[in-house]
PDB file of N, CA and C in Angstrom:
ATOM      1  N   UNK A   1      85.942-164.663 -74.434  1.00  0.00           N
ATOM      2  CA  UNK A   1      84.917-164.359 -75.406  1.00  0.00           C
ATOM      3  C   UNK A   1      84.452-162.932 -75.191  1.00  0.00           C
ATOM      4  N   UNK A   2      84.300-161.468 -76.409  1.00  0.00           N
ATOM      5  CA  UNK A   2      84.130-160.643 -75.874  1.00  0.00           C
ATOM      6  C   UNK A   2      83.041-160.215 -76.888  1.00  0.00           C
ATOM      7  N   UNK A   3      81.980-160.205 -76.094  1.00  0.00           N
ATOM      8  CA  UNK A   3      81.168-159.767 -76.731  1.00  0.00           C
ATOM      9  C   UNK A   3      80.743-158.485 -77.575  1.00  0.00           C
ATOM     10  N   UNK A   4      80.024-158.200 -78.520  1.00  0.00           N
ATOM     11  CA  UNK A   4      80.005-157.083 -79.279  1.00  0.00           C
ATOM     12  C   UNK A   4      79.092-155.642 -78.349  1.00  0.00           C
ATOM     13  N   UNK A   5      79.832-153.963 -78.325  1.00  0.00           N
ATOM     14  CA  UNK A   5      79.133-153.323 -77.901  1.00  0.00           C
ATOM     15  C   UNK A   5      77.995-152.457 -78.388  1.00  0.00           C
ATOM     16  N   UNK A   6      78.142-153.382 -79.860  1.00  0.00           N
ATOM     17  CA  UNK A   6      76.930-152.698 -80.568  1.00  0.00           C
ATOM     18  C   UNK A   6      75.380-152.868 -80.259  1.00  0.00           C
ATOM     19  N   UNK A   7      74.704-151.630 -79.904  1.00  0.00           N
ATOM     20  CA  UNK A   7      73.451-152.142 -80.024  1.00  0.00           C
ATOM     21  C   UNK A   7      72.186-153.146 -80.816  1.00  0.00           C
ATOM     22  N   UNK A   8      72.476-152.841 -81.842  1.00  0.00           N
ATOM     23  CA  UNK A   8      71.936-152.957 -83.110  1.00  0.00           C
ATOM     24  C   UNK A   8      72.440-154.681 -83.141  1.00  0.00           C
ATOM     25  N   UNK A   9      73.208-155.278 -83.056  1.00  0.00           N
ATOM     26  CA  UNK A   9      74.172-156.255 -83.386  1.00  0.00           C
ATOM     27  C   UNK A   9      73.424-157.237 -82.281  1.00  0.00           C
ATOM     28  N   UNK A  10      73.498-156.730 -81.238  1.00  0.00           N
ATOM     29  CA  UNK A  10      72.510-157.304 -79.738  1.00  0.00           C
ATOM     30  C   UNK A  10      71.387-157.426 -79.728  1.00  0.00           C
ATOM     31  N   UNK A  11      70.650-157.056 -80.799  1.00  0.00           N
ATOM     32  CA  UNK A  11      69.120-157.178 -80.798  1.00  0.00           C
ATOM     33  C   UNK A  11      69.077-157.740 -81.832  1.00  0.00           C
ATOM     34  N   UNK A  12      69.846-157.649 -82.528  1.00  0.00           N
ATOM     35  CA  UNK A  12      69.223-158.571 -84.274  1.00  0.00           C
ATOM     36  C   UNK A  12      69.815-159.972 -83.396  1.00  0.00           C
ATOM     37  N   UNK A  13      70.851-160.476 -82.294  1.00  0.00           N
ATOM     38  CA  UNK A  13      70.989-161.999 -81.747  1.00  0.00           C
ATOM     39  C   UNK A  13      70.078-162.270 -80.981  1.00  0.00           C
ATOM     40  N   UNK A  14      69.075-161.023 -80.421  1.00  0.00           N
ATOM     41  CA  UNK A  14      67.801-161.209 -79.879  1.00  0.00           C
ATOM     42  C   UNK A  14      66.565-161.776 -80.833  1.00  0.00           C
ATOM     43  N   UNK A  15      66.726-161.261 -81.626  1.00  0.00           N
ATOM     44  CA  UNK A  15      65.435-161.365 -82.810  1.00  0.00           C
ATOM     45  C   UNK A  15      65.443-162.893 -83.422  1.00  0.00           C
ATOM     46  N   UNK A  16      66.860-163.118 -83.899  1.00  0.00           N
ATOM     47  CA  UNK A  16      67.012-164.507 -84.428  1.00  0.00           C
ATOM     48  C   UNK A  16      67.046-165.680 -82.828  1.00  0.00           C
ATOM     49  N   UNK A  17      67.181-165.590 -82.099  1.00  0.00           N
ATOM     50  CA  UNK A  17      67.166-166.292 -80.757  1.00  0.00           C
ATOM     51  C   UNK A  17      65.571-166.504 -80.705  1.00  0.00           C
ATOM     52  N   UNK A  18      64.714-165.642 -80.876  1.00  0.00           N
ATOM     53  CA  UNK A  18      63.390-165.417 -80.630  1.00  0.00           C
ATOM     54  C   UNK A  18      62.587-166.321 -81.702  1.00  0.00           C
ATOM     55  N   UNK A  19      63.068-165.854 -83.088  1.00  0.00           N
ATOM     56  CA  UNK A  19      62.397-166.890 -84.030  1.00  0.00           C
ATOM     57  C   UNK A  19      62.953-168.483 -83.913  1.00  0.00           C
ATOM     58  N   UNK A  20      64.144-168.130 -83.466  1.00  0.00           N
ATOM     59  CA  UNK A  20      64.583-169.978 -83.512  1.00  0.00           C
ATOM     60  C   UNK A  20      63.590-170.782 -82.739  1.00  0.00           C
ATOM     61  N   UNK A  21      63.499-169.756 -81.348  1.00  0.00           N
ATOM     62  CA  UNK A  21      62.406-170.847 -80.420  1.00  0.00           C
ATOM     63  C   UNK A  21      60.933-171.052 -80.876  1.00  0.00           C
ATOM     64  N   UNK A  22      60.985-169.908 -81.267  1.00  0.00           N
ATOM     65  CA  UNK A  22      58.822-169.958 -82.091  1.00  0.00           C
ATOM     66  C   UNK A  22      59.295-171.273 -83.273  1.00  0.00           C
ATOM     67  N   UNK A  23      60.206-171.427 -83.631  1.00  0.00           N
ATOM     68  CA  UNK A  23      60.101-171.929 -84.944  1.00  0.00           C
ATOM     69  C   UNK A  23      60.733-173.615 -84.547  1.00  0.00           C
ATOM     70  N   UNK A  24      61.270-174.176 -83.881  1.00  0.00           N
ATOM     71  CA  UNK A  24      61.537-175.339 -83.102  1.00  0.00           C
ATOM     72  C   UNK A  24      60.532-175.337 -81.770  1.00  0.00           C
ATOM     73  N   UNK A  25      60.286-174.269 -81.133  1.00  0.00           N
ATOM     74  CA  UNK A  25      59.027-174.929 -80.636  1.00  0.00           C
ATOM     75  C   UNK A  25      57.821-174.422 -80.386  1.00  0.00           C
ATOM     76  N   UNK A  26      57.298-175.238 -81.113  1.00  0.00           N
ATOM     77  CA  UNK A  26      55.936-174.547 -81.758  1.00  0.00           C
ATOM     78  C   UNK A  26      54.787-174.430 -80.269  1.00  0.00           C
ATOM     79  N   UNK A  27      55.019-174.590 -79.053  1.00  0.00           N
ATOM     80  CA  UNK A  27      54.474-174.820 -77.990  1.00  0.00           C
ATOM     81  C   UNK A  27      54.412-173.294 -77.332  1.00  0.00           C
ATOM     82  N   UNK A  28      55.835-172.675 -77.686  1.00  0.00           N
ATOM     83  CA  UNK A  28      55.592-171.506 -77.064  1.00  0.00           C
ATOM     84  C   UNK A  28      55.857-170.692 -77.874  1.00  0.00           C
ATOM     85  N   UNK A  29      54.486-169.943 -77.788  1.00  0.00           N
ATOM     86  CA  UNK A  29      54.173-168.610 -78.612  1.00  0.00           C
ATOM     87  C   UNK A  29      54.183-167.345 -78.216  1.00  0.00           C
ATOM     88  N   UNK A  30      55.466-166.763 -78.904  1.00  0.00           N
ATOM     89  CA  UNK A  30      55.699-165.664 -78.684  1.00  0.00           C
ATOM     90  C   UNK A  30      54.788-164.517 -79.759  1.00  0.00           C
ATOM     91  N   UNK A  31      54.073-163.429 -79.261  1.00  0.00           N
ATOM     92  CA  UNK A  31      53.304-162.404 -80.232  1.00  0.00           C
ATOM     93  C   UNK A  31      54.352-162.235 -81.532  1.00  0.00           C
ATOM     94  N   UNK A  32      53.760-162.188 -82.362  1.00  0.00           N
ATOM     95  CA  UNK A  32      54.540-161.950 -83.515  1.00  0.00           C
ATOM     96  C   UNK A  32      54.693-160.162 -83.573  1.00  0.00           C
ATOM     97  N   UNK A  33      54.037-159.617 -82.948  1.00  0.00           N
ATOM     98  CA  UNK A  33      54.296-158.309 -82.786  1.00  0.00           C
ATOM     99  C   UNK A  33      55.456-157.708 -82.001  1.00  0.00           C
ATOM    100  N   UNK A  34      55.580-158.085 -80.888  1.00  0.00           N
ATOM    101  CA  UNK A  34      57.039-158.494 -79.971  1.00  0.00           C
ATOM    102  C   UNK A  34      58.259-158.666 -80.973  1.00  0.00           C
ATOM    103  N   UNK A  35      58.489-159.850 -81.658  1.00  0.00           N
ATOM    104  CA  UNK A  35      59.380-160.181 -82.167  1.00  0.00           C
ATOM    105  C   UNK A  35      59.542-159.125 -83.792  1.00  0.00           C
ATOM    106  N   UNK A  36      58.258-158.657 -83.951  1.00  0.00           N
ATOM    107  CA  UNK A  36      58.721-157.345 -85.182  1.00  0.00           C
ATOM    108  C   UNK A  36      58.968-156.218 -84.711  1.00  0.00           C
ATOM    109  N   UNK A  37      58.835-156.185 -83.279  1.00  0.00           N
ATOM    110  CA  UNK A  37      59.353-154.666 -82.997  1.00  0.00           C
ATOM    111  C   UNK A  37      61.191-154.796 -82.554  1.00  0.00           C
ATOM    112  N   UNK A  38      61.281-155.746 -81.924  1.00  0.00           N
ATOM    113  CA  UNK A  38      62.892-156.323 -82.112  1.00  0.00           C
ATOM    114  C   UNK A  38      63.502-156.416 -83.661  1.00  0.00           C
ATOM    115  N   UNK A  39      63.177-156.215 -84.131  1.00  0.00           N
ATOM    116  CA  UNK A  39      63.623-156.618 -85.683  1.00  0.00           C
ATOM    117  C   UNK A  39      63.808-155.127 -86.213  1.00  0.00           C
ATOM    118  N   UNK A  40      62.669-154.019 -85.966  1.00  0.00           N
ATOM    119  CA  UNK A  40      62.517-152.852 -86.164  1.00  0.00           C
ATOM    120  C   UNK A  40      63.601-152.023 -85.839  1.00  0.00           C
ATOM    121  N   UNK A  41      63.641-152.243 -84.295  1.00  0.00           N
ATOM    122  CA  UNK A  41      64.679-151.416 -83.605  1.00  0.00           C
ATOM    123  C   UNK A  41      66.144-151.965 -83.924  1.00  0.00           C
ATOM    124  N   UNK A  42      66.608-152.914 -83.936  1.00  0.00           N
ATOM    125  CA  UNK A  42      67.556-153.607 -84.686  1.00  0.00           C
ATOM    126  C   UNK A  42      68.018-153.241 -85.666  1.00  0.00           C
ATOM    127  N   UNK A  43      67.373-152.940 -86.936  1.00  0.00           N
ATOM    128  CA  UNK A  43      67.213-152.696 -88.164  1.00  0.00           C
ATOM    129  C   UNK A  43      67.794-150.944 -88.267  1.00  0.00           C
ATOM    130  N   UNK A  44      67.379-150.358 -87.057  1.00  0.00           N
ATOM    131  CA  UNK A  44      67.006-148.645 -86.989  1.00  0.00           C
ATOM    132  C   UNK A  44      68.774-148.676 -86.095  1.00  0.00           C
ATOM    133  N   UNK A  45      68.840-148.972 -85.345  1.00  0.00           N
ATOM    134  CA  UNK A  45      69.948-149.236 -84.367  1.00  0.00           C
ATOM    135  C   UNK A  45      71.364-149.430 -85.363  1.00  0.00           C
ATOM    136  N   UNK A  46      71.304-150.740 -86.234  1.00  0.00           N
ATOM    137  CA  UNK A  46      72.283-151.247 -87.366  1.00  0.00           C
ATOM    138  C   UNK A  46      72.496-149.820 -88.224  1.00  0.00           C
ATOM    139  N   UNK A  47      71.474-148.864 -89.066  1.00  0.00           N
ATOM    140  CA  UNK A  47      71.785-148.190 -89.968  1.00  0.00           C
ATOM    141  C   UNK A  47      72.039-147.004 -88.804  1.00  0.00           C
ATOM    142  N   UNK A  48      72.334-146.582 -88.013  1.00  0.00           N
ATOM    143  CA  UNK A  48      72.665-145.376 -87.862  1.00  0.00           C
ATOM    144  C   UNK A  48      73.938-145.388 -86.904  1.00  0.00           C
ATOM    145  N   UNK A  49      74.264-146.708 -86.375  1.00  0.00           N
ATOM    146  CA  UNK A  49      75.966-147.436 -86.328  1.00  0.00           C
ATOM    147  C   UNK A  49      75.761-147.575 -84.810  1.00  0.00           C
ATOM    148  N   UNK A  50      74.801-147.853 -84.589  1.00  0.00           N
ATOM    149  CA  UNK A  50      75.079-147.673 -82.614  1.00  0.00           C
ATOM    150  C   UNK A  50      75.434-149.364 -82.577  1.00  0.00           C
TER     151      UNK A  50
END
């Protein structure tokens, strides 16, 4: 299995990993600010090809 060396690609499986757990379990709450700055940099990371 070889994983991808993209940055951008590694943080958006961070971001969706992050909402899956806030969102199945509602016990642990992650800042919703945390999880939009992963989404941000992700987003910034994806359009400029890293």
């Amino acid at each position: 299995m070889k994983l991808t060396s993209n940055i951008g690609f590694i943080l958006l499986a961070v971001y969706l990993i992050l909402v899956a757990i806030t969102t199945l379990l509602p016990g642990i709450a992650i800042p919703s600010v945390i999880v939009g700055i992963v989404a941000l940099v992700a987003a910034i990371f994806i359009l400029i090809g890293r």
